[in-house]
C-alpha atoms as a PDB file:
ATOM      1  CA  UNK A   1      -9.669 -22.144   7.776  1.00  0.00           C
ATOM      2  CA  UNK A   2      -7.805 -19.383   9.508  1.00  0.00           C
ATOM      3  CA  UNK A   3      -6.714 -16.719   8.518  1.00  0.00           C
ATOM      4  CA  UNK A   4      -9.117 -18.332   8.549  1.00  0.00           C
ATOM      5  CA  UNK A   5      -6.847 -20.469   4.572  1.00  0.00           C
ATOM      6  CA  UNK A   6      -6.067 -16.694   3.249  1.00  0.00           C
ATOM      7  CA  UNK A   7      -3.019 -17.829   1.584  1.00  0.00           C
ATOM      8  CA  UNK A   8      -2.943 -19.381  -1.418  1.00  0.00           C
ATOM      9  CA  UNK A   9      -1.132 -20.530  -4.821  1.00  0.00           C
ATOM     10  CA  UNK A  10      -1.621 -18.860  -7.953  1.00  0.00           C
ATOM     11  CA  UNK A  11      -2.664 -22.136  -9.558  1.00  0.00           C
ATOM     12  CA  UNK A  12      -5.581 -22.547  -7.630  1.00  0.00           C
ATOM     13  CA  UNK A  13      -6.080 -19.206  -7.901  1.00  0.00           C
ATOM     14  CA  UNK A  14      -6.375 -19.340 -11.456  1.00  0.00           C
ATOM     15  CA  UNK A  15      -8.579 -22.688 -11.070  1.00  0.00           C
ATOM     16  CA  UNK A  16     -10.843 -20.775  -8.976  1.00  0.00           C
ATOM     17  CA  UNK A  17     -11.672 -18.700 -11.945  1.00  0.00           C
ATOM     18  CA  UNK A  18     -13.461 -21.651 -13.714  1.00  0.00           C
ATOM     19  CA  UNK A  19     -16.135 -21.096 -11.047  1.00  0.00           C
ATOM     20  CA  UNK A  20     -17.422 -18.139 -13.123  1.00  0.00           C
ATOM     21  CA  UNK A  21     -16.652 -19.632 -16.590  1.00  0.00           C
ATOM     22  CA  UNK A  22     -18.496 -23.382 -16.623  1.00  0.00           C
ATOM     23  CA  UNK A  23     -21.824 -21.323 -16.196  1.00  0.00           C
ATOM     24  CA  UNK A  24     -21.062 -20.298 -20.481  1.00  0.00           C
ATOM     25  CA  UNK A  25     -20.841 -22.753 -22.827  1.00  0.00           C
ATOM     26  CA  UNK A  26     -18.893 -22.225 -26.024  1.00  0.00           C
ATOM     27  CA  UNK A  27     -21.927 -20.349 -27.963  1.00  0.00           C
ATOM     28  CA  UNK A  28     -22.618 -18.043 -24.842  1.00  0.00           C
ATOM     29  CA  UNK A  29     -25.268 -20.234 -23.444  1.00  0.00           C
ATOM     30  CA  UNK A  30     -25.613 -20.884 -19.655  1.00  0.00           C
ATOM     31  CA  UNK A  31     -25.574 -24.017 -18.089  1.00  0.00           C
ATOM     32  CA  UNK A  32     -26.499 -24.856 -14.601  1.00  0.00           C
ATOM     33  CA  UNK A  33     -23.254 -25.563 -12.554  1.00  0.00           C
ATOM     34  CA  UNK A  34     -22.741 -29.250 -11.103  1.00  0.00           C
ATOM     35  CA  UNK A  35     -23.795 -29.779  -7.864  1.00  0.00           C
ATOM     36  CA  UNK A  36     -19.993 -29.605  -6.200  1.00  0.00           C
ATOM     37  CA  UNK A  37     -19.168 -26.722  -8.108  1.00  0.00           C
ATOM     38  CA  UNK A  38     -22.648 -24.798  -6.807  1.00  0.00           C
ATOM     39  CA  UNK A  39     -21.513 -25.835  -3.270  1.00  0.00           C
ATOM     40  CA  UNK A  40     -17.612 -24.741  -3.724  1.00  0.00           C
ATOM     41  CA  UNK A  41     -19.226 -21.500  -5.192  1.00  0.00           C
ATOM     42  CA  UNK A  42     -21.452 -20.857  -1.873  1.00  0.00           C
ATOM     43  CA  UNK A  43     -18.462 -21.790   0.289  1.00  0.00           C
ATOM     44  CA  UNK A  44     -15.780 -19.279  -1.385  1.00  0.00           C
ATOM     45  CA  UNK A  45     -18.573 -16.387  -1.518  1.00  0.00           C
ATOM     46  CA  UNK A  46     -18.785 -16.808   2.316  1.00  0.00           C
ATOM     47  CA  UNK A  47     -14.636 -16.533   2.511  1.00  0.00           C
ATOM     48  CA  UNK A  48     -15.254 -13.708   0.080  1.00  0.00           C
ATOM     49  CA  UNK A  49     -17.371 -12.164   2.192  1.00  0.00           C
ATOM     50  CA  UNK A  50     -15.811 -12.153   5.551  1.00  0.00           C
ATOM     51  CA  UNK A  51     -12.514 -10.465   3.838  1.00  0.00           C
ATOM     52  CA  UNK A  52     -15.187  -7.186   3.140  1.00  0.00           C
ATOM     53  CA  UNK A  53     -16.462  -7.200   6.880  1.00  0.00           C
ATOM     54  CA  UNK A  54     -14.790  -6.561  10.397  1.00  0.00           C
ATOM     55  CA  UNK A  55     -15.031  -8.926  13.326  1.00  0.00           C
ATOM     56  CA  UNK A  56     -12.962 -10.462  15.596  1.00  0.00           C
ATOM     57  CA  UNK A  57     -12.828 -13.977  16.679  1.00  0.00           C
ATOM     58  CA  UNK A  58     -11.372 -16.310  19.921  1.00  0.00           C
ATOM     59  CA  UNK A  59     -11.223 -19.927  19.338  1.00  0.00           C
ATOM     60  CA  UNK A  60     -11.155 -22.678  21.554  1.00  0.00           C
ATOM     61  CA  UNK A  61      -7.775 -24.863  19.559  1.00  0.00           C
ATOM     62  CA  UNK A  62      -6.950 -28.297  20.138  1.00  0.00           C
ATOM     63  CA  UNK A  63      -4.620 -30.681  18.306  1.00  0.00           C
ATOM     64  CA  UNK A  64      -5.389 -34.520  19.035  1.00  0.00           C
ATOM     65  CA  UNK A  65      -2.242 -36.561  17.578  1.00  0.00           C
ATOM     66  CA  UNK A  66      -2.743 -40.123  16.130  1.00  0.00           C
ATOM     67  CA  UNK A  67      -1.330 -41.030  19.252  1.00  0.00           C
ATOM     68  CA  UNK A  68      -3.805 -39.683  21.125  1.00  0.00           C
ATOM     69  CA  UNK A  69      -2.199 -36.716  22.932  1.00  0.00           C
ATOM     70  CA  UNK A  70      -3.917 -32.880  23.071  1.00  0.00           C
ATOM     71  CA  UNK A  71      -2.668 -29.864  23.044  1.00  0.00           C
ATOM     72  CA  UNK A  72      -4.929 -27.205  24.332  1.00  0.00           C
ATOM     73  CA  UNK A  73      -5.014 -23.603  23.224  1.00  0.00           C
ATOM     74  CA  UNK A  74      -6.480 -20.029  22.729  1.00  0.00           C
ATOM     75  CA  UNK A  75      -6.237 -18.793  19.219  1.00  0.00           C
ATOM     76  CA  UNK A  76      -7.472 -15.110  17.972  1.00  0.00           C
ATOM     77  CA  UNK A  77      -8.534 -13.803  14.201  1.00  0.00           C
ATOM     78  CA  UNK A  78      -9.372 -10.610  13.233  1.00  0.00           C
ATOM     79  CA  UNK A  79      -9.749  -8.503  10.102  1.00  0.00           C
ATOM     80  CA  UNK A  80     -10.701  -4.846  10.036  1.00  0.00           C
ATOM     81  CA  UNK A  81     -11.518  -3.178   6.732  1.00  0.00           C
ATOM     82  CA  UNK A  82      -9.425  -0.527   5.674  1.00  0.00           C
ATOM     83  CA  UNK A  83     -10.572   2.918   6.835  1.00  0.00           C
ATOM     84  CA  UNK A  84      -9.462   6.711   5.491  1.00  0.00           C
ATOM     85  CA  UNK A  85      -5.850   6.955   5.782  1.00  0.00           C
ATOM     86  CA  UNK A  86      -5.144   3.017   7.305  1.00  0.00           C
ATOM     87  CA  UNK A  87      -4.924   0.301   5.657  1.00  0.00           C
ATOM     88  CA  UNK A  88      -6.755  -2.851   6.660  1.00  0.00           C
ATOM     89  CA  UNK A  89      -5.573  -5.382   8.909  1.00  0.00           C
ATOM     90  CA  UNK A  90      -5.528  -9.433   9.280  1.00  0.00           C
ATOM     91  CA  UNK A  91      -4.640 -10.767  12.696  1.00  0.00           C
ATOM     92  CA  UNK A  92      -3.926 -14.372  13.347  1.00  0.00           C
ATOM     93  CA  UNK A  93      -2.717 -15.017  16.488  1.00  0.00           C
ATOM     94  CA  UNK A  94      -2.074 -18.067  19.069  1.00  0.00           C
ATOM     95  CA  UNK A  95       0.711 -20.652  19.707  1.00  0.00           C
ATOM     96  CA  UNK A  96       3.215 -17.897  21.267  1.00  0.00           C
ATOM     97  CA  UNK A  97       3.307 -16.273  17.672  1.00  0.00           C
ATOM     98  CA  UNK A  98       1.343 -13.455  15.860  1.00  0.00           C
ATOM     99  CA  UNK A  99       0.886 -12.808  12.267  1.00  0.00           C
ATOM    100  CA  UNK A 100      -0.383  -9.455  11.209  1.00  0.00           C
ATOM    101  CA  UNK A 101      -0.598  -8.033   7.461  1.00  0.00           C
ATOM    102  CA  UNK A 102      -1.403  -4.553   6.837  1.00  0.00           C
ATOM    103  CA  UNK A 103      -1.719  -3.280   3.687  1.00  0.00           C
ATOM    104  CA  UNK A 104       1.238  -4.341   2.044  1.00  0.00           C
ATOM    105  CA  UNK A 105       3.259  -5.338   4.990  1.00  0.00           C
ATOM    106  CA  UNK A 106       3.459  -8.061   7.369  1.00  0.00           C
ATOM    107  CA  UNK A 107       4.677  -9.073  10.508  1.00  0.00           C
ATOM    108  CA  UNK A 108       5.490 -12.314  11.582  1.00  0.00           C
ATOM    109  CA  UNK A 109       6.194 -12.182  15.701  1.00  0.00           C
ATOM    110  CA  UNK A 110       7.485 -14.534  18.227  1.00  0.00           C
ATOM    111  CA  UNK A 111       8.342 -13.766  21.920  1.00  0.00           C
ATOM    112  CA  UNK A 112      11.993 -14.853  22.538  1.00  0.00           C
ATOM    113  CA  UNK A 113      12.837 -14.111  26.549  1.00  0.00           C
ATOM    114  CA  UNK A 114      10.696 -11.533  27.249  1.00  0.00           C
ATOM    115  CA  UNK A 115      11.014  -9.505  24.011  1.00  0.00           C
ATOM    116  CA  UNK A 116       8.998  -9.436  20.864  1.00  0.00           C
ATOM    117  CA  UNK A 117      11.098  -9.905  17.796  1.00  0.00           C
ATOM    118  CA  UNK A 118       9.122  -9.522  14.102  1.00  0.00           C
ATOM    119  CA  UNK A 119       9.851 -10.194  10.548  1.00  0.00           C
ATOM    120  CA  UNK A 120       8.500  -8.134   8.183  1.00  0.00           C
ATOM    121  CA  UNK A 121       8.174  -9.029   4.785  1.00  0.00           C
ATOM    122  CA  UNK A 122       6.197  -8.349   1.707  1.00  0.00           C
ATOM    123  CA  UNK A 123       2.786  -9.475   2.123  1.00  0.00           C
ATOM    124  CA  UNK A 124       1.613 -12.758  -0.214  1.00  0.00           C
ATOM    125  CA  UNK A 125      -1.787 -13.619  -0.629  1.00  0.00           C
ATOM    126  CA  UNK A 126      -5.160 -12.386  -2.124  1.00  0.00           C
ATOM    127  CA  UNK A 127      -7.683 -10.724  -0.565  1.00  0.00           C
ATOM    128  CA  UNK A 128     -10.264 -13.223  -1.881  1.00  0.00           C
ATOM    129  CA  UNK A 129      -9.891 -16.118   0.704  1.00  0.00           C
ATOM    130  CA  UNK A 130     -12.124 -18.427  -1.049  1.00  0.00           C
ATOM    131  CA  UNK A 131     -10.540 -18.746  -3.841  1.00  0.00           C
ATOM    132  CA  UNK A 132      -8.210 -21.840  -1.725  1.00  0.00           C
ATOM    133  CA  UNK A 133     -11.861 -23.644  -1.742  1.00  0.00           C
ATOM    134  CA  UNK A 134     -12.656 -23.202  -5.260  1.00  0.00           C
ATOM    135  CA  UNK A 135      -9.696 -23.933  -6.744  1.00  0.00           C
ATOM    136  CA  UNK A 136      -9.555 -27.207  -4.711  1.00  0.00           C
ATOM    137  CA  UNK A 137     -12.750 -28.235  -5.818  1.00  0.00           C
ATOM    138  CA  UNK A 138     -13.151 -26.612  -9.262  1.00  0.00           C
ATOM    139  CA  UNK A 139      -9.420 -28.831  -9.804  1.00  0.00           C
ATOM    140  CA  UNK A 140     -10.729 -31.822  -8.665  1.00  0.00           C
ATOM    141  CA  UNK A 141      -8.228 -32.271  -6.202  1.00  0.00           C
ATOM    142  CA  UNK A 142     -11.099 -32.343  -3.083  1.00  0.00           C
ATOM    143  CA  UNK A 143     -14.710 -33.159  -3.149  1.00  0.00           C
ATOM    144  CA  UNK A 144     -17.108 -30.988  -1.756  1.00  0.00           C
ATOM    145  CA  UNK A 145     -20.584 -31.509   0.623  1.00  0.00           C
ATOM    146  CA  UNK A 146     -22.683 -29.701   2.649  1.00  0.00           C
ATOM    147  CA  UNK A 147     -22.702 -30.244   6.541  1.00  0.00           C
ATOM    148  CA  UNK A 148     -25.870 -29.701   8.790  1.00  0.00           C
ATOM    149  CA  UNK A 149     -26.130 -25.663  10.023  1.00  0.00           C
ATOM    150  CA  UNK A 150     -24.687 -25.065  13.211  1.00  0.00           C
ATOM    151  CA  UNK A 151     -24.538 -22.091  15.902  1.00  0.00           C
ATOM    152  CA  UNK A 152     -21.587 -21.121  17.059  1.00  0.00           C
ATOM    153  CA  UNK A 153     -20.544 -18.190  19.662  1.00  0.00           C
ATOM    154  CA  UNK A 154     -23.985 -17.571  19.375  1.00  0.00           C
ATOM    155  CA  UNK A 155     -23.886 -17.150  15.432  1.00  0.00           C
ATOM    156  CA  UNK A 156     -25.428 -19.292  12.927  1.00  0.00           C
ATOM    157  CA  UNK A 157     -22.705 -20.922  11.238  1.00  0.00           C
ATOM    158  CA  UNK A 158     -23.042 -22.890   7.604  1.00  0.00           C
ATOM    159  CA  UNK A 159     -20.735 -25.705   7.122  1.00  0.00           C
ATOM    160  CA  UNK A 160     -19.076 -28.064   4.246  1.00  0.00           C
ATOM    161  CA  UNK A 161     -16.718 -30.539   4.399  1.00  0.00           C
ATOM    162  CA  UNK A 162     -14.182 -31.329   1.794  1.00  0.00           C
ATOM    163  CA  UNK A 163     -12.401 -34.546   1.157  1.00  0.00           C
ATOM    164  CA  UNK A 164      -8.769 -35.086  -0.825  1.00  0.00           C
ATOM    165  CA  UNK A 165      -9.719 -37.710  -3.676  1.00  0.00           C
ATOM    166  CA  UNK A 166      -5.997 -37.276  -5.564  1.00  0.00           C
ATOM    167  CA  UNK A 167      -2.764 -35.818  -4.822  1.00  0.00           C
ATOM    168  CA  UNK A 168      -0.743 -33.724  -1.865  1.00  0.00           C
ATOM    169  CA  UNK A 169      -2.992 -32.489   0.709  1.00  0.00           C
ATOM    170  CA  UNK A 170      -3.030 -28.467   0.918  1.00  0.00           C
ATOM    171  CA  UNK A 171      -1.835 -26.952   4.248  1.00  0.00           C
ATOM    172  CA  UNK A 172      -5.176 -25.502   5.155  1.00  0.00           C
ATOM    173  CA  UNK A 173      -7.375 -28.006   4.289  1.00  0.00           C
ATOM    174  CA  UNK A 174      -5.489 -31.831   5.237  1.00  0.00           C
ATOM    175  CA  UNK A 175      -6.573 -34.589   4.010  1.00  0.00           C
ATOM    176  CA  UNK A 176     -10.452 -34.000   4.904  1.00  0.00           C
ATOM    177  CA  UNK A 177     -11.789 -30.671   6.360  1.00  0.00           C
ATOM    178  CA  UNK A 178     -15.103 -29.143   7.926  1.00  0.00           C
ATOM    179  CA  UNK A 179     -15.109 -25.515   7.765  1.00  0.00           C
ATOM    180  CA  UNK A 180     -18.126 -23.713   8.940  1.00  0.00           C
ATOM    181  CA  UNK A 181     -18.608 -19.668   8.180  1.00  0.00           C
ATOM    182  CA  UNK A 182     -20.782 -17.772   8.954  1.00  0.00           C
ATOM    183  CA  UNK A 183     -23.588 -15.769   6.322  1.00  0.00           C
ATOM    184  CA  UNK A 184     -21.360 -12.362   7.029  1.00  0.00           C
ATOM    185  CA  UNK A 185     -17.955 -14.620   6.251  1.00  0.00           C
ATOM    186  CA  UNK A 186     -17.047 -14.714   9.502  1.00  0.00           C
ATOM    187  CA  UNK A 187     -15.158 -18.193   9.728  1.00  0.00           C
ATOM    188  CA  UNK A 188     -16.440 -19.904  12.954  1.00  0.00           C
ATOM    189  CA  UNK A 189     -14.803 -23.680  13.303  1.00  0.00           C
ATOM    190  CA  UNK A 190     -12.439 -25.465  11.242  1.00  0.00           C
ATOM    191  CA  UNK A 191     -11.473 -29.307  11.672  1.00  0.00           C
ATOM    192  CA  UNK A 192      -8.479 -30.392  10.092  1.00  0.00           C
ATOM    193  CA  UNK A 193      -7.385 -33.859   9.360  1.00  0.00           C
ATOM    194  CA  UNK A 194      -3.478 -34.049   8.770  1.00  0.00           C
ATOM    195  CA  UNK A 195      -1.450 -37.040   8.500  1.00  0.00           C
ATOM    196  CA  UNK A 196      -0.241 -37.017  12.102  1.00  0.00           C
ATOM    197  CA  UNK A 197      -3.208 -35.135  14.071  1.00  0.00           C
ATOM    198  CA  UNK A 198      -6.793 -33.616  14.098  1.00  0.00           C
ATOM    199  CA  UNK A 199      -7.059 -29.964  14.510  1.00  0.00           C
ATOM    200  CA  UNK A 200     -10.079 -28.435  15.681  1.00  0.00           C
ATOM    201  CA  UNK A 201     -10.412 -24.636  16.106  1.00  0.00           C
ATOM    202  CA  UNK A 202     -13.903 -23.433  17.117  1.00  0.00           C
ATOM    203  CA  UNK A 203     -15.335 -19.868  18.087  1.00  0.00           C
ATOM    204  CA  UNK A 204     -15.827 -19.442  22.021  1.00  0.00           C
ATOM    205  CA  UNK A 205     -16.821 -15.211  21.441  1.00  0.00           C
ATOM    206  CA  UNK A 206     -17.311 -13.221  18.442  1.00  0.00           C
ATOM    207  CA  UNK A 207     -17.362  -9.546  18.296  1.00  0.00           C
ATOM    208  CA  UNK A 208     -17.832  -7.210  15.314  1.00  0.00           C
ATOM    209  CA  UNK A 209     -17.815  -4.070  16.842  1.00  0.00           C
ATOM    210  CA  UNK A 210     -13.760  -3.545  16.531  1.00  0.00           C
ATOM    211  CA  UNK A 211     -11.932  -0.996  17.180  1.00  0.00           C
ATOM    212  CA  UNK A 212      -8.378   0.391  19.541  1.00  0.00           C
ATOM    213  CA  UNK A 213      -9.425  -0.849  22.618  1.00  0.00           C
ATOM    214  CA  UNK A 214     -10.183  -4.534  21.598  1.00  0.00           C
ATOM    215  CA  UNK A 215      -7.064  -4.693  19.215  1.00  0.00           C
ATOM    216  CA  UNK A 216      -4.258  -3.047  21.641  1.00  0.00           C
ATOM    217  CA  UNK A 217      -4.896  -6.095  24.046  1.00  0.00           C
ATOM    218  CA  UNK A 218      -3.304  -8.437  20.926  1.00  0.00           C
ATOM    219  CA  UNK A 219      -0.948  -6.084  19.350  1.00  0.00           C
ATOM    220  CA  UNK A 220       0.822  -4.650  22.601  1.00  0.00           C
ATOM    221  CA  UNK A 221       3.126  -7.163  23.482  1.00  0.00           C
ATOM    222  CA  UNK A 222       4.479  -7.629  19.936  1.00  0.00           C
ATOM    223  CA  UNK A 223       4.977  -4.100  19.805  1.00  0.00           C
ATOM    224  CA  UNK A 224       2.542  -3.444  16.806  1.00  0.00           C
ATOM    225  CA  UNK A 225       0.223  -0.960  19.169  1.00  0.00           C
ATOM    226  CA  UNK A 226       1.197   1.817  16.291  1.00  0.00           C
ATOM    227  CA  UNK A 227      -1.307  -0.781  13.428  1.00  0.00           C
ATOM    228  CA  UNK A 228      -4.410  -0.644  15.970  1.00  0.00           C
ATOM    229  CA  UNK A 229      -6.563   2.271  14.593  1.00  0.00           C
ATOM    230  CA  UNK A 230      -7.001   5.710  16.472  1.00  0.00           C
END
């Protein structure tokens, strides 16, 4: 999921939250979580985690249509953690558009002609990313299982896959999903099944040593050099 799924509704958000209640039982007593629910709680602690970390991330995109044509395409993640006087950043980037949130802000950009135009708006959105995942599974809405470990970039990835078994699909997860993470949250490949195409977004480089000179290449031509940190 990119950004890597980092917006999501307040009802699932609130769903999510039965993750950390089903373990008590009425009289205080813990019980041992069901098996989907212990997956769905491994896969939104490795969101969790990647939201507390910095790394950036180029992905290899490619949309396959029902009808069987591809679109090819470079996309770009990032997230720095906030540092002393900055606030921290999420960078989601392909497809002739860039999204970047900072702190409270963000920026929505397009190139139209040769100029960047943005929309800034008041940002949406939680900074626990998993909680999309557990509130999908914790609702019943998706079931949950866990894929076969994977290296990606380089990285060792984990991976689950989630299936829709009632209702409207969510945007960042389709009708069936794989989404693969690696143990410091960094999210590594995502394969989305919606109703008219398959899209498949996997890491090609990872870096988590972040700073100006790797982030001025992205923001530049949107005119967002000022967010890239001194």
């Amino acid at each position: 999921m990119s950004r890597h799924g980092r917006r999501v509704g307040a009802a699932l958000a609130g769903a999510a939250l039965i993750l950390t209640m089903t373990s008590c039982g009425s009289s205080g007593s813990t019980a041992s979580p069901s098996k989907s629910e212990a997956l769905a709680q491994e896969l939104a602690a490795l969101a969790n985690r990647g939201s507390r970390s910095t790394w950036l991330v180029t992905y290899a995109f490619t949309r396959t249509t029902n009808a069987g044509a591809k679109l090819n395409e470079s996309l770009v993640a990032a997230h720095v953690t906030a540092r002393a006087g900055r606030a921290a950043l999420d960078i989601s980037g392909g497809l002739g558009s860039l999204v970047v949130t900072a702190g409270a802000q963000t920026a929505s950009c397009t190139i139209v002609g040769s100029k960047p135009e943005c929309l800034r708006s008041k940002a949406s959105g939680t900074n626990q990313p998993g909680a999309v995942y557990g509130g999908a599974v914790v609702s019943g809405r998706y079931s949950i299982t866990r894929g076969d470990d994977s290296t990606l970039a380089g990285v060792g990835a984990r991976c689950f896959f989630l299936a829709l078994r009632h209702g409207a699909p969510l945007a960042g997860l389709g009708f069936s999903s794989e989404q693969c993470y690696s143990s410091a949250g960094i999210p590594l490949r995502s394969r989305i099944q919606r109703s008219g195409s398959l899209d498949e977004r996997t890491a090609s480089n990872v870096q988590t040593a972040v700073g100006r000179a790797e982030l001025l290449p992205i923001l530049t031509p949107y005119g967002l050099q000022s967010l890239a940190p001194a």
